[in-house]
N, C-alpha and C. Protein backbone atom coordinates (compact mmCIF):
# COMPACT_ATOMS: atom_id res chain seq x y z
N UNK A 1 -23.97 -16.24 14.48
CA UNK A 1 -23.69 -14.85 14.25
C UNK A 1 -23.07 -14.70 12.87
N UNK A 2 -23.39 -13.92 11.94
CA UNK A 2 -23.10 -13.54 10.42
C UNK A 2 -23.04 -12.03 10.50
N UNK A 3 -21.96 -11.21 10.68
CA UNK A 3 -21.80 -9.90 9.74
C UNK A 3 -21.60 -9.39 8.55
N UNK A 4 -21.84 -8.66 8.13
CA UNK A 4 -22.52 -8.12 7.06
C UNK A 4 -21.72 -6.96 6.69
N UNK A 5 -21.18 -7.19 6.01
CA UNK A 5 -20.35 -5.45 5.47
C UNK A 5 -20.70 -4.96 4.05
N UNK A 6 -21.05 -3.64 4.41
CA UNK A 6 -21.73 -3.26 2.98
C UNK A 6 -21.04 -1.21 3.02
N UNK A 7 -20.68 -0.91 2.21
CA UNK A 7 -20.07 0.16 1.70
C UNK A 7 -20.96 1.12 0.89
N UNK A 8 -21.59 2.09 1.70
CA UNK A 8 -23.05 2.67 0.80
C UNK A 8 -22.39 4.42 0.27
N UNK A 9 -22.83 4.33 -1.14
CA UNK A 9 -22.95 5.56 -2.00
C UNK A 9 -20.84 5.36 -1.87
N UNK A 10 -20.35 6.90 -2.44
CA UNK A 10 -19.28 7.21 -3.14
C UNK A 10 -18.41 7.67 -2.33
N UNK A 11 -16.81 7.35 -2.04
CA UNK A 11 -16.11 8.40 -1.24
C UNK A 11 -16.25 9.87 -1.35
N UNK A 12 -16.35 10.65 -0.98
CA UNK A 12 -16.20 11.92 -1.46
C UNK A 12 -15.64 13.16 -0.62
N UNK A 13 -15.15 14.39 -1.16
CA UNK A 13 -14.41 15.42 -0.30
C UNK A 13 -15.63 16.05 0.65
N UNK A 14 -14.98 17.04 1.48
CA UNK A 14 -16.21 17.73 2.15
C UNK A 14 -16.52 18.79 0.58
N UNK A 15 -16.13 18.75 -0.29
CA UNK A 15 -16.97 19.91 -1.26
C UNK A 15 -17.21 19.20 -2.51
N UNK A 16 -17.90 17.72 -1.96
CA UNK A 16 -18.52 16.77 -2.64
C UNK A 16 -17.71 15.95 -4.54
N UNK A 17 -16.16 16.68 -4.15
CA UNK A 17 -15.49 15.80 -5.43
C UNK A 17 -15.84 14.08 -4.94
N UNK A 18 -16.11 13.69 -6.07
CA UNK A 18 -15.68 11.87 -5.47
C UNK A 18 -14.54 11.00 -5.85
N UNK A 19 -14.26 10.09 -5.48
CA UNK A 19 -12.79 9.35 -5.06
C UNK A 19 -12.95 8.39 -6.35
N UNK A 20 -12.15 8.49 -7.77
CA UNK A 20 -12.42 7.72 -8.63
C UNK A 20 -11.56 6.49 -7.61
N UNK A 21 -12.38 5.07 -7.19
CA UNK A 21 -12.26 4.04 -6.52
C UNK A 21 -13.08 3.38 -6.30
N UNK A 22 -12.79 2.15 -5.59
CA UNK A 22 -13.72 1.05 -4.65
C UNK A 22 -13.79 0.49 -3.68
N UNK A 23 -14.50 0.43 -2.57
CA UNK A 23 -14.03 -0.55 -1.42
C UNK A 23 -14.37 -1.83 -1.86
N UNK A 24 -13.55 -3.11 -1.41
CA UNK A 24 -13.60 -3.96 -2.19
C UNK A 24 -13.51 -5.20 -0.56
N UNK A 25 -14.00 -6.24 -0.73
CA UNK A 25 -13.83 -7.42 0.17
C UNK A 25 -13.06 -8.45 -0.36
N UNK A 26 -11.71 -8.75 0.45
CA UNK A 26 -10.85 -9.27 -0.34
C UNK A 26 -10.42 -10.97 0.61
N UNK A 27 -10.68 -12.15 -0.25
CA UNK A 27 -11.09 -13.60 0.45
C UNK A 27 -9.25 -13.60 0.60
N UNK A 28 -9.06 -14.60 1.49
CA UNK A 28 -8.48 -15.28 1.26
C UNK A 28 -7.28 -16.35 -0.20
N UNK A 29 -9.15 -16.70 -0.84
CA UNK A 29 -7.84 -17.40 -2.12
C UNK A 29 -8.04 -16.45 -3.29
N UNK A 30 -7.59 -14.79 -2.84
CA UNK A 30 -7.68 -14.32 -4.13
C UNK A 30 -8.85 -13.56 -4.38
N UNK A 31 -9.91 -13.95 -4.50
CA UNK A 31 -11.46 -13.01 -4.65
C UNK A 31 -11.78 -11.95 -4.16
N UNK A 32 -12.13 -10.99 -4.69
CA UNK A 32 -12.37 -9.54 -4.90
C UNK A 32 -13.97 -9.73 -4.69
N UNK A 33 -14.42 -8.60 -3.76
CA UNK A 33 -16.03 -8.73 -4.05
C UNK A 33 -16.19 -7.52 -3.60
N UNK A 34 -16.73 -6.30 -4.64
CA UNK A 34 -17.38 -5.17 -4.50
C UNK A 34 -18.37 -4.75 -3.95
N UNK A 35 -17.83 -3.77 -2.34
CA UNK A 35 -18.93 -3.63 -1.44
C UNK A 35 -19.86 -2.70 -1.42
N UNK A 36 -20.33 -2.90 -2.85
CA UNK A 36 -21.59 -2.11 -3.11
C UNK A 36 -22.89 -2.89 -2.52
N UNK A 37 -22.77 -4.22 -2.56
CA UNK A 37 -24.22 -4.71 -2.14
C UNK A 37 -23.47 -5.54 -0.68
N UNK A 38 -24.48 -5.82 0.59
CA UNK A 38 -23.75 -6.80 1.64
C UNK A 38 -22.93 -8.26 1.14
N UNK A 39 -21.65 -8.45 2.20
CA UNK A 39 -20.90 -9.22 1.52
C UNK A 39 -20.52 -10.08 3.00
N UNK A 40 -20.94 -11.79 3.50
CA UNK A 40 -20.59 -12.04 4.59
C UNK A 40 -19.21 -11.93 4.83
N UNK A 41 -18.47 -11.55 5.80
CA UNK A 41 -16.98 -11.07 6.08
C UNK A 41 -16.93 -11.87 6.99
N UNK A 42 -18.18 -12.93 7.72
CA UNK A 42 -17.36 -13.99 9.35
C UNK A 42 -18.85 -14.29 9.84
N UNK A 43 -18.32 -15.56 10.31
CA UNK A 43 -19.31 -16.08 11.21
C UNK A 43 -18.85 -17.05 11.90
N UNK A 44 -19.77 -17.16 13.25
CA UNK A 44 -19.44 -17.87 14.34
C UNK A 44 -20.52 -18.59 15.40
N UNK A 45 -20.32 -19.00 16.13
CA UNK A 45 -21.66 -19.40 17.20
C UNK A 45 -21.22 -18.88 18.93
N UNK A 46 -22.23 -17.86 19.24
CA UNK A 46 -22.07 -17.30 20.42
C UNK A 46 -21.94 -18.53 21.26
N UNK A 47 -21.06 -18.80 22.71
CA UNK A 47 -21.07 -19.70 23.61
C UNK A 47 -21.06 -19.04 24.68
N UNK A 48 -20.86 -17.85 25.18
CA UNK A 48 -21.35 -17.14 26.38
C UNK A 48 -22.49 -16.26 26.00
N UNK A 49 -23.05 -15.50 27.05
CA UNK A 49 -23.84 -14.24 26.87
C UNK A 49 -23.59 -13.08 26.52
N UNK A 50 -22.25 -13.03 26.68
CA UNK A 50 -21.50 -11.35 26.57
C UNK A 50 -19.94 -11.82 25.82
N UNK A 51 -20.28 -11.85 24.51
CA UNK A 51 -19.05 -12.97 23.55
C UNK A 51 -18.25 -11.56 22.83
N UNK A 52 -16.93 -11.44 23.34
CA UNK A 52 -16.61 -10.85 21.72
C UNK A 52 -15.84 -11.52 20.59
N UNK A 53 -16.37 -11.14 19.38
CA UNK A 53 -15.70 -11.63 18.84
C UNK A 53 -14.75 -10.97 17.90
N UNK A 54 -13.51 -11.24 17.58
CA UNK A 54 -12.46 -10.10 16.95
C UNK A 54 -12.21 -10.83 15.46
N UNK A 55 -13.17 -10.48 14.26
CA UNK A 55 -13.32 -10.78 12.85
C UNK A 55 -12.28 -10.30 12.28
N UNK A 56 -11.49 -9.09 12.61
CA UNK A 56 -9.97 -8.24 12.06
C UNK A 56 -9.54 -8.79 12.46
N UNK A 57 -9.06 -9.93 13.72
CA UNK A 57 -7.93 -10.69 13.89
C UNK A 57 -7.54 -11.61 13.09
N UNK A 58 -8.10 -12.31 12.03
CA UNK A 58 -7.50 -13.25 11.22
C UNK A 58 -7.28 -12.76 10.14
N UNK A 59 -7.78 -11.12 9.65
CA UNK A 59 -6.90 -10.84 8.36
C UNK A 59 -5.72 -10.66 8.38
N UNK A 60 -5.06 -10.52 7.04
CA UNK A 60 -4.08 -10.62 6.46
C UNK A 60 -3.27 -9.32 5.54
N UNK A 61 -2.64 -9.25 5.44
CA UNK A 61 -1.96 -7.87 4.56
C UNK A 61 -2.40 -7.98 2.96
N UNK A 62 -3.01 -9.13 2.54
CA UNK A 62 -3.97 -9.14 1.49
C UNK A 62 -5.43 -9.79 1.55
N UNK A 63 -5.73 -9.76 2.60
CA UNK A 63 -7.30 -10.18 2.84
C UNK A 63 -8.15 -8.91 3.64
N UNK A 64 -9.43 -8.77 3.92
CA UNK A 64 -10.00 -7.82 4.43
C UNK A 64 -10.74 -6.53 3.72
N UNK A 65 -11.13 -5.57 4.13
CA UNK A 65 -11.57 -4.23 3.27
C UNK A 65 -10.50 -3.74 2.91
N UNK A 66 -10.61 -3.56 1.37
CA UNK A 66 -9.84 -2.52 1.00
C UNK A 66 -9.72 -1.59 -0.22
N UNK A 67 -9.53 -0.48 -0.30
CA UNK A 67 -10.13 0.83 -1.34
C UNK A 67 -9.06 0.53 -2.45
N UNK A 68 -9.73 0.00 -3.60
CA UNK A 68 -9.09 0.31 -4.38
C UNK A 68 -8.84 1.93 -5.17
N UNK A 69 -8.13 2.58 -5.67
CA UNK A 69 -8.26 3.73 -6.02
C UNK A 69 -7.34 3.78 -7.43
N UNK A 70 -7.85 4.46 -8.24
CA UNK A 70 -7.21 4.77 -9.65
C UNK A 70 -6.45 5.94 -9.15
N UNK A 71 -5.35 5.56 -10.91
CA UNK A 71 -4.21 6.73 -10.80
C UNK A 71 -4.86 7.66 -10.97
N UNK A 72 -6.57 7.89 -11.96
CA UNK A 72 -6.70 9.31 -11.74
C UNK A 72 -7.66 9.74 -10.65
N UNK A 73 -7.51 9.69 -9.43
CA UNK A 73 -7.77 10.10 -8.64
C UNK A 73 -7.46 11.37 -8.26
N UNK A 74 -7.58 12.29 -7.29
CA UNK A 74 -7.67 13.17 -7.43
C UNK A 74 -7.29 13.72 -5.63
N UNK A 75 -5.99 14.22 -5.56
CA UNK A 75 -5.67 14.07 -3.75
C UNK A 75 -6.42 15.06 -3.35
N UNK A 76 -6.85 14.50 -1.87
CA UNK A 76 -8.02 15.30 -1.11
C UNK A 76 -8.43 14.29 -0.01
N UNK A 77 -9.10 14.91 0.97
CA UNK A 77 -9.50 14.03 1.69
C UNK A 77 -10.86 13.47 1.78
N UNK A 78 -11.05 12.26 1.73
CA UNK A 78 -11.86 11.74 0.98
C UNK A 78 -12.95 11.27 2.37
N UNK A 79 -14.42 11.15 2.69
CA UNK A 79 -15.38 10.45 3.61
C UNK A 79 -16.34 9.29 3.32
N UNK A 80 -16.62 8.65 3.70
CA UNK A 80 -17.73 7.57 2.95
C UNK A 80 -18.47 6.89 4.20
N UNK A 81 -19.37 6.33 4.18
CA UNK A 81 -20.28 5.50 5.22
C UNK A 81 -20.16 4.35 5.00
N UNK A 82 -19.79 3.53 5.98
CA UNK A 82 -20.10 1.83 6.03
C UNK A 82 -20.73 1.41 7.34
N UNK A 83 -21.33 0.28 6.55
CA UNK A 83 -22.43 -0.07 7.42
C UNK A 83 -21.65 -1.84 7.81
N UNK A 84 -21.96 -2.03 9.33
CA UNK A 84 -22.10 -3.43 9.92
C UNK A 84 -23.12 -3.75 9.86
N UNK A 85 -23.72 -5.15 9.78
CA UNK A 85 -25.14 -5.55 10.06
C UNK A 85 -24.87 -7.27 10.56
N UNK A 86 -24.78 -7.57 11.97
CA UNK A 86 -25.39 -8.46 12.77
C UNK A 86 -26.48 -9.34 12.72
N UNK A 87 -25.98 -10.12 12.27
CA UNK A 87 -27.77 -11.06 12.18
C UNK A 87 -27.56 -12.52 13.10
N UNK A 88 -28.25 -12.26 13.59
CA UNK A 88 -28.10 -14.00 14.65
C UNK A 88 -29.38 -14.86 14.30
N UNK A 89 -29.03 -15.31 13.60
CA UNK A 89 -29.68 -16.74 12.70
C UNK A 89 -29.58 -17.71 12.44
N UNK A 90 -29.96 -19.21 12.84
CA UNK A 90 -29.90 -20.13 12.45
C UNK A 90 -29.05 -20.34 11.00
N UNK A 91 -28.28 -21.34 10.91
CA UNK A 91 -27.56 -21.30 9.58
C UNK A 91 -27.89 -21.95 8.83
């Protein structure tokens, strides 16, 4: 099992201002990776039929998704789409 996190098009208000920012995928030792294109976030190997698995349980208060945003941003409330994508594939 490999998920897939990918962050599509711009934050933006409901009267379409956008969020000068980024959602960003943030490793462990440090690395930044901009979730403009898919970025693997976890993987594992199913051992039952009905498995969950909890990928937010091992982040960290500096690891995981997270928006970067500039000072000139602009307050408002901001919406955006992200996408999961599941792939169960041989590794």
């Amino acid at each position: 099992m490999a998920p897939f996190y990918r962050h599509h098009g711009s934050m933006e208000t409901a009267t379409q201002h956008r969020l000068v920012g980024k959602m960003v995928w943030c490793r462990a030792d440090g690395t930044q990776l901009p979730l403009v294109t898919a970025v693997q976030v976890a993987q594992g190997t199913n051992t039952q039929p009905s498995q969950v698995t909890d990928i937010t349980g091992a982040w960290q208060s500096t690891t995981g998704i997270r928006l970067h945003v500039s000072s000139a941003a602009s307050r408002g409330n901001y919406h955006g789409q992200l996408t999961w994508t599941l792939t169960n594939s041989p590794r």
